[in-house]
C-alpha atoms as a PDB file:
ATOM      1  CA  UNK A   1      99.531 118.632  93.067  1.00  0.00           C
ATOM      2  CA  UNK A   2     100.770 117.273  89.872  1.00  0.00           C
ATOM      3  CA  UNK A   3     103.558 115.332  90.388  1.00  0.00           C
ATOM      4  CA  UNK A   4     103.116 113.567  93.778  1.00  0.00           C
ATOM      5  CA  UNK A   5     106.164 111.650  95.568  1.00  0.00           C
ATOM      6  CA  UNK A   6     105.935 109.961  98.662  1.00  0.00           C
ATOM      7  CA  UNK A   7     108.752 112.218 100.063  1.00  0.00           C
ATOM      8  CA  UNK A   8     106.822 115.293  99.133  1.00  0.00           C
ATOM      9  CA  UNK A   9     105.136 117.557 101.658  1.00  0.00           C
ATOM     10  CA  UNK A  10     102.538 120.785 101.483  1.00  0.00           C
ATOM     11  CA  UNK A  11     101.721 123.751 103.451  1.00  0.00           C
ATOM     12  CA  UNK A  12      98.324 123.765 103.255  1.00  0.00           C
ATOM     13  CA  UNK A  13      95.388 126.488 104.898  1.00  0.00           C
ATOM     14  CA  UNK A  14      97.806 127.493 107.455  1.00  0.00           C
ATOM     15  CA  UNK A  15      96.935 124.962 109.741  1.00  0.00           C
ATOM     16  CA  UNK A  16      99.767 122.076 109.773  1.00  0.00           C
ATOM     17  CA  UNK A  17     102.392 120.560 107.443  1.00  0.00           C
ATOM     18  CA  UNK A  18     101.443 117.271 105.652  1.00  0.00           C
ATOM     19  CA  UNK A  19     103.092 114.813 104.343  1.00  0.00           C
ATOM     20  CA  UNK A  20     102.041 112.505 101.358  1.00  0.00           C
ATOM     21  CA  UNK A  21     101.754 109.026 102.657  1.00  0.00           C
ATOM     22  CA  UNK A  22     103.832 106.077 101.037  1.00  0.00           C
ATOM     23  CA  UNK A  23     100.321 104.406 100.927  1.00  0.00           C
ATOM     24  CA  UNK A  24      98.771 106.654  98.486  1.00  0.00           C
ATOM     25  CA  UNK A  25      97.550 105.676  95.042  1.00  0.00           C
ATOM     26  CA  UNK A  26      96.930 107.821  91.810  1.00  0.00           C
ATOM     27  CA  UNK A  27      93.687 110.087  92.152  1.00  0.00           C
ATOM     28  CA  UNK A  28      93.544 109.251  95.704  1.00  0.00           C
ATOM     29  CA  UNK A  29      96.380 111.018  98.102  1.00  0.00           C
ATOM     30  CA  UNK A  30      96.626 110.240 101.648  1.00  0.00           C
ATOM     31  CA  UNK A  31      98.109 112.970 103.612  1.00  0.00           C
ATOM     32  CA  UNK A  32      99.557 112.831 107.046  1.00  0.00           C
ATOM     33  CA  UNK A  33      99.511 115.896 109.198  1.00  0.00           C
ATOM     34  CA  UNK A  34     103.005 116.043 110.218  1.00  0.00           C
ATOM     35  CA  UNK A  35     103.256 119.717 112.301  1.00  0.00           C
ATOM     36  CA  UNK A  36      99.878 121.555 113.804  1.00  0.00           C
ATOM     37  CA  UNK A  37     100.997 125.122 113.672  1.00  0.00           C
ATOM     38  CA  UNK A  38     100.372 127.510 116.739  1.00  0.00           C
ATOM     39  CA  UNK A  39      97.887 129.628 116.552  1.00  0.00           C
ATOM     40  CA  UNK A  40      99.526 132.842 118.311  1.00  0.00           C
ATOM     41  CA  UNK A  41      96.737 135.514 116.967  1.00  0.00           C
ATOM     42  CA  UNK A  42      94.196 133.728 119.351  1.00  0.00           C
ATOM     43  CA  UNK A  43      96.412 134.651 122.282  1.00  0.00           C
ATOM     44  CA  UNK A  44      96.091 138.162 121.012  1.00  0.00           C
ATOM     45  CA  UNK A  45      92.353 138.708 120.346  1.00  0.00           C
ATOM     46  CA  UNK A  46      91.677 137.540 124.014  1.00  0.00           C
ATOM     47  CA  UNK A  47      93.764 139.931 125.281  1.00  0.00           C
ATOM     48  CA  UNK A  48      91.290 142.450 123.415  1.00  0.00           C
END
């Protein structure tokens, strides 16, 4: 990220949605996971 705002968020890795926290300074982000994403293809490899 380049141009960070506090009321910026990221998909990242597939694994949640994050927010950048207000508390944040430059060079150091803080991001709060704001979603944890379901994980619906390890439902499907147990069924086998």
């Amino acid at each position: 990220m380049t141009s960070e705002s506090v009321n910026s968020s990221e998909f990242t890795e597939r694994l949640a949605y994050f927010a950048l926290d207000k508390d944040s300074a430059p060079g150091k982000p803080i991001f709060n996971r704001s979603i944890t994403l379901k994980d619906a293809w390890a439902k499907e490899a147990q069924k086998g």
